[in-house]
C-alpha atoms as a PDB file:
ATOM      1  CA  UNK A   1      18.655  75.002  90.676  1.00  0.00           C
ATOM      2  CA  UNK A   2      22.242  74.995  91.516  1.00  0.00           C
ATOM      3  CA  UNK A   3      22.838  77.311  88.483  1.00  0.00           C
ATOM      4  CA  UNK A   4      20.839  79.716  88.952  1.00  0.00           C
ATOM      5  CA  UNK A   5      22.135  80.057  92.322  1.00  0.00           C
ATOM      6  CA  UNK A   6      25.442  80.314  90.929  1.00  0.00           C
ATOM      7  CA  UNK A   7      24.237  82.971  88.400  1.00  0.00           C
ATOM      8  CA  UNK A   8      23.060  84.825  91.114  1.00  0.00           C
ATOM      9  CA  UNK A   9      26.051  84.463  93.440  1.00  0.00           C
ATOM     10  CA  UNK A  10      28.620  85.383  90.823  1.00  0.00           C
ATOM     11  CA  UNK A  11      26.229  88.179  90.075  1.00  0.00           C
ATOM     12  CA  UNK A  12      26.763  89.711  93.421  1.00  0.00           C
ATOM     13  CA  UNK A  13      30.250  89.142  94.006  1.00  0.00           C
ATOM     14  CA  UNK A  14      30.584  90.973  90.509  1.00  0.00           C
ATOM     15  CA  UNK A  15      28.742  93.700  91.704  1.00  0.00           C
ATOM     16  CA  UNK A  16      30.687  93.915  94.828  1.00  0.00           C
ATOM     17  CA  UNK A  17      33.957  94.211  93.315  1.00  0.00           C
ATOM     18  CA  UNK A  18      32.709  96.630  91.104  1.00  0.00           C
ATOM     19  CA  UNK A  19      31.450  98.930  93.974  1.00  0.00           C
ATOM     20  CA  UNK A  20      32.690 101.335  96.010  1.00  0.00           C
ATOM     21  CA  UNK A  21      34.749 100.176  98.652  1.00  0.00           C
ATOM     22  CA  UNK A  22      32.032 100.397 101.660  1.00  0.00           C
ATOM     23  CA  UNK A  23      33.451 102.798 103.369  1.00  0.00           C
ATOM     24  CA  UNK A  24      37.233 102.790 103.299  1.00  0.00           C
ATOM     25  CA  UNK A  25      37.382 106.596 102.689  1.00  0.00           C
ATOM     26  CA  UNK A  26      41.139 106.145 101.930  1.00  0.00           C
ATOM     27  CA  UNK A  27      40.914 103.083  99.259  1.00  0.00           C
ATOM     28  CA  UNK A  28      38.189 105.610  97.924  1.00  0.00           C
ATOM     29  CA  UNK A  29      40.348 108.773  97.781  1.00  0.00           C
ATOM     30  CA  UNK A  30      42.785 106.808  96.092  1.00  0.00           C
ATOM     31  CA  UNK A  31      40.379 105.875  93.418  1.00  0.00           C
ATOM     32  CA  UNK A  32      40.241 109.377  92.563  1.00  0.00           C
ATOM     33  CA  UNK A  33      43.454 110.127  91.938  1.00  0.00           C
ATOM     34  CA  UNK A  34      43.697 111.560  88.228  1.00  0.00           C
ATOM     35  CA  UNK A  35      45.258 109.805  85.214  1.00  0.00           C
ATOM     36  CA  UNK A  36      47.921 112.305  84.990  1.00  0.00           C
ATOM     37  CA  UNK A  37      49.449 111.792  88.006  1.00  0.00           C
ATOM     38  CA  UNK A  38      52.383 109.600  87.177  1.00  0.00           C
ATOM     39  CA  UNK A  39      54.308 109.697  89.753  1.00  0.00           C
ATOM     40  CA  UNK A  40      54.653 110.362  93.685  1.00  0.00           C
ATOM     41  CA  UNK A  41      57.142 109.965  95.843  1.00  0.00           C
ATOM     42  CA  UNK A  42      58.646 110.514  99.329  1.00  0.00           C
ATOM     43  CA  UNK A  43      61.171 112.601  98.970  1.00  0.00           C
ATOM     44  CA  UNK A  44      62.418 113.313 102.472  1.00  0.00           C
ATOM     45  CA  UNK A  45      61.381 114.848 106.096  1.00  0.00           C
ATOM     46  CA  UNK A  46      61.043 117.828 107.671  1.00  0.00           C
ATOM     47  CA  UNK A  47      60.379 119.645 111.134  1.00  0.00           C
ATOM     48  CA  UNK A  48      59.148 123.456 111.576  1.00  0.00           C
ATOM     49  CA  UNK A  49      58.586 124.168 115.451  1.00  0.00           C
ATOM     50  CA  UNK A  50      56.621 121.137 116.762  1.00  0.00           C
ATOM     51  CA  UNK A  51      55.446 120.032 113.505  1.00  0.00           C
ATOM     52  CA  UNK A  52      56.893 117.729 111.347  1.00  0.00           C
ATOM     53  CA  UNK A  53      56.004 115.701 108.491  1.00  0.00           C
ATOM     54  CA  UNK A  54      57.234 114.204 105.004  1.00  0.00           C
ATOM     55  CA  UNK A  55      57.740 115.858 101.766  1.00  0.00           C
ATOM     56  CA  UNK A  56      56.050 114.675  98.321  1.00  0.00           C
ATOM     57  CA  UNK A  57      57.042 115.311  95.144  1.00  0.00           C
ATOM     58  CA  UNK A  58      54.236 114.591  92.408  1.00  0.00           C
ATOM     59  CA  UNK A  59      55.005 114.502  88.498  1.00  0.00           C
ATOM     60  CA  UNK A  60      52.468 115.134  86.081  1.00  0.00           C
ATOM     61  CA  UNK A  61      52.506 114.211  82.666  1.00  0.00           C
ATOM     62  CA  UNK A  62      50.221 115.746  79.912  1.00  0.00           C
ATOM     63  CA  UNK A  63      48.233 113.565  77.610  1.00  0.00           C
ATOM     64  CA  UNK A  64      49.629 115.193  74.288  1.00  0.00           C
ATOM     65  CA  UNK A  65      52.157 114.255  71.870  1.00  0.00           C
ATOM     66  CA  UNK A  66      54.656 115.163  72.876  1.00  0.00           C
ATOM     67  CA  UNK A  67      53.869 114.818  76.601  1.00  0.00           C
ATOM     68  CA  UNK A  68      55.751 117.270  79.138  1.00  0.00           C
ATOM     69  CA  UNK A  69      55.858 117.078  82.994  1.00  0.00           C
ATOM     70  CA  UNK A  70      54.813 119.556  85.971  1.00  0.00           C
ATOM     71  CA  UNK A  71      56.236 118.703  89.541  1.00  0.00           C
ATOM     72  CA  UNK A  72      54.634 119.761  92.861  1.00  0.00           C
ATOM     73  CA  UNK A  73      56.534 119.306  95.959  1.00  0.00           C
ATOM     74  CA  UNK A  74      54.042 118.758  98.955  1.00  0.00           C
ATOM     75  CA  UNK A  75      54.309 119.442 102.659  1.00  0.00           C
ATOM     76  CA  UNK A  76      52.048 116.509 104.101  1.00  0.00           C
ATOM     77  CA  UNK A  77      51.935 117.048 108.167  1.00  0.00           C
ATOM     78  CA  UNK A  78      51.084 114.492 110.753  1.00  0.00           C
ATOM     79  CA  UNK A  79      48.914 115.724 113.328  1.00  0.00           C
ATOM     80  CA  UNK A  80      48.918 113.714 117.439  1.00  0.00           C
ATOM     81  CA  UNK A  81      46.302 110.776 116.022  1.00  0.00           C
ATOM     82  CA  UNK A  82      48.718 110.090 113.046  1.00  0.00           C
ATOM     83  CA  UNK A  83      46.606 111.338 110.606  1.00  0.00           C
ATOM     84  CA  UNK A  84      48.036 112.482 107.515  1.00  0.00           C
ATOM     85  CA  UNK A  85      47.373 115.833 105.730  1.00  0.00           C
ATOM     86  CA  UNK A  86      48.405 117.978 103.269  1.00  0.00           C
ATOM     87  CA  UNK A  87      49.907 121.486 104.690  1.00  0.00           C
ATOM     88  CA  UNK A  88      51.019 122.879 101.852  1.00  0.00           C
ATOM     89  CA  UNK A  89      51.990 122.849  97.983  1.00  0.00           C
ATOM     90  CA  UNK A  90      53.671 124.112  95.375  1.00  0.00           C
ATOM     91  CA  UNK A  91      54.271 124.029  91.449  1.00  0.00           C
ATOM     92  CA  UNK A  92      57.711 123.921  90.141  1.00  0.00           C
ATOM     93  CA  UNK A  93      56.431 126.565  87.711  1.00  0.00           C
ATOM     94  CA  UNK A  94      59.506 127.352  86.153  1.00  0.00           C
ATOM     95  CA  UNK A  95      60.108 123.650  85.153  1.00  0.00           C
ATOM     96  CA  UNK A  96      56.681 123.524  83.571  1.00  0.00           C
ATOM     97  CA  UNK A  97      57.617 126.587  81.197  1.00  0.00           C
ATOM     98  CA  UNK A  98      60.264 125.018  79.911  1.00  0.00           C
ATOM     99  CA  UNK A  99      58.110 122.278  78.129  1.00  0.00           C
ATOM    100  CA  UNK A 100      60.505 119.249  78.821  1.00  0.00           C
ATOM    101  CA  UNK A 101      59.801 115.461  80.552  1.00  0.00           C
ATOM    102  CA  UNK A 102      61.115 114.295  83.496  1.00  0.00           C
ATOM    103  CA  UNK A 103      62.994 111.120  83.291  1.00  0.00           C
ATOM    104  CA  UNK A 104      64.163 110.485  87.149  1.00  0.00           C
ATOM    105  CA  UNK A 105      64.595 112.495  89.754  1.00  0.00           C
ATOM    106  CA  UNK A 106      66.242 111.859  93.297  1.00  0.00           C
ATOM    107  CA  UNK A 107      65.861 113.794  96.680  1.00  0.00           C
ATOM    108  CA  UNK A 108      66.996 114.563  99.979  1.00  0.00           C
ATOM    109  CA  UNK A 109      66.393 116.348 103.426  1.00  0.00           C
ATOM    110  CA  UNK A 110      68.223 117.974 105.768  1.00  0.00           C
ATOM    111  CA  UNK A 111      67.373 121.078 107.803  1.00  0.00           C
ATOM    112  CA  UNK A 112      67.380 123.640 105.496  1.00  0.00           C
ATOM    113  CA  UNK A 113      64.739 121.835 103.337  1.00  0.00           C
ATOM    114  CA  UNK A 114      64.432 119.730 100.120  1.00  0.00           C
ATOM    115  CA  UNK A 115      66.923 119.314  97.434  1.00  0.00           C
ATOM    116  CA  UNK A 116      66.002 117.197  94.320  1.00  0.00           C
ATOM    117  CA  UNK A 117      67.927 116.325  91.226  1.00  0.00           C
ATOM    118  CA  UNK A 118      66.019 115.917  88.192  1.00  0.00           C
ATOM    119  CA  UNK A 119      66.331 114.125  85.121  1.00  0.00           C
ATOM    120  CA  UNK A 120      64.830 116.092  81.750  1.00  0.00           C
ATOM    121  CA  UNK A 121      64.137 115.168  78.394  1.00  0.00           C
ATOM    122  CA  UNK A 122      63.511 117.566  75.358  1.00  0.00           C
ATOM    123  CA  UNK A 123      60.600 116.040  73.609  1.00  0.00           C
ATOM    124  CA  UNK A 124      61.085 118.414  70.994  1.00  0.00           C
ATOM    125  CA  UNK A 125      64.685 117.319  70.342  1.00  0.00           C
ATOM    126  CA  UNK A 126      65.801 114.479  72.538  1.00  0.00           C
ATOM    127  CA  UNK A 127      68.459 116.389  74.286  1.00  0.00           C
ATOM    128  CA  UNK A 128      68.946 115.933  77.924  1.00  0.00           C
ATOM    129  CA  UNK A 129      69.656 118.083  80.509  1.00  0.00           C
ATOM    130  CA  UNK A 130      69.439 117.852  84.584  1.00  0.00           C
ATOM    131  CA  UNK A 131      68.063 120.500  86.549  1.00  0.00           C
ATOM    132  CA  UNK A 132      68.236 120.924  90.530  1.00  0.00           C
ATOM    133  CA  UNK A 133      65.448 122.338  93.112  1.00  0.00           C
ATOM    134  CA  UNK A 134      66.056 123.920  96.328  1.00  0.00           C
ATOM    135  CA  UNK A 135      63.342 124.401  98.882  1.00  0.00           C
ATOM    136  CA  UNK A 136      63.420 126.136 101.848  1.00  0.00           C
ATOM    137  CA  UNK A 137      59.311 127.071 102.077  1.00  0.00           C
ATOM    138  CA  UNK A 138      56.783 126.519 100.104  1.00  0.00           C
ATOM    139  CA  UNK A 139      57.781 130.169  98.852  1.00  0.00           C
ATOM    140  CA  UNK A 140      61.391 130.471  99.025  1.00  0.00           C
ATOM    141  CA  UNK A 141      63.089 128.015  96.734  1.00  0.00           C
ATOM    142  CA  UNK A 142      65.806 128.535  93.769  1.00  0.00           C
ATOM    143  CA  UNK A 143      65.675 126.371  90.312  1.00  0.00           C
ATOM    144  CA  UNK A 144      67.942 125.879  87.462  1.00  0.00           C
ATOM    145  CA  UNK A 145      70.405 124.017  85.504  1.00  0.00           C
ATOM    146  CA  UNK A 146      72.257 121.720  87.394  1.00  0.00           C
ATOM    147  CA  UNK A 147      75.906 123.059  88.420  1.00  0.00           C
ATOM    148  CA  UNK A 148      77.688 119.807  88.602  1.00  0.00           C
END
């Protein structure tokens, strides 16, 4: 008797873990989040009028050999209850064209917008080379070679 009753109670705690997460919407969300999403970061604040919020920069990898990365800078506002949302977004297109990894990257704020540093890779080659961003809006920004 007592193992079947552990059979069965093992069985449902398995099953529970193995669920959904009973309505945590966020745990959920996160759940989704693709594979190729590698990494995500806060990379500063910023204030337009009365709204304000945090910037986040997300790196993408692909899955080939060799892999190369994408980077999206977010807007993500926070409305009067504190919930978070995405305002806006943007692809670092010309960084994807060139076909090269990102190895670090580092950021800040200040009230003309975003600035990040960034870290490359040639997978092609191995060569190295370190490119800077400079947002102002989610469609005025200037990237190249770093000038430092």
């Amino acid at each position: 008797m007592y193992r079947k009753y552990a059979l069965i109670t093992g069985f449902s705690v398995g099953v529970g873990l193995a669920g959904p997460a009973f309505g945590d919407d966020l745990a959920d969300s996160v759940s989704t989040i693709p594979g190729s999403i590698e990494d995500m970061r806060v990379g500063g604040s910023w204030e337009h009028g009365e709204r304000s919020g945090a910037y986040r920069i997300v790196v993408t990898r692909t899955a080939g050999e060799p892999p190369t990365a994408r980077l999206f800078v977010q807007w993500i506002a926070y409305g009067n209850d504190g919930q978070a949302m995405v305002d806006n977004s943007v692809e670092i297109t010309e960084l994807a064209d060139l076909g090269l990894d990102i190895i670090d990257y580092i950021s800040e704020s200040d009230s003309d917008g975003l600035s990040v540093y960034i870290e490359t890779v040639n997978p092609a080659d191995g060569f190295d080379e370190t490119y800077e961003l400079h947002l102002f809006s989610p469609t005025d920004y200037r990237f190249g070679p770093a000038t430092n």
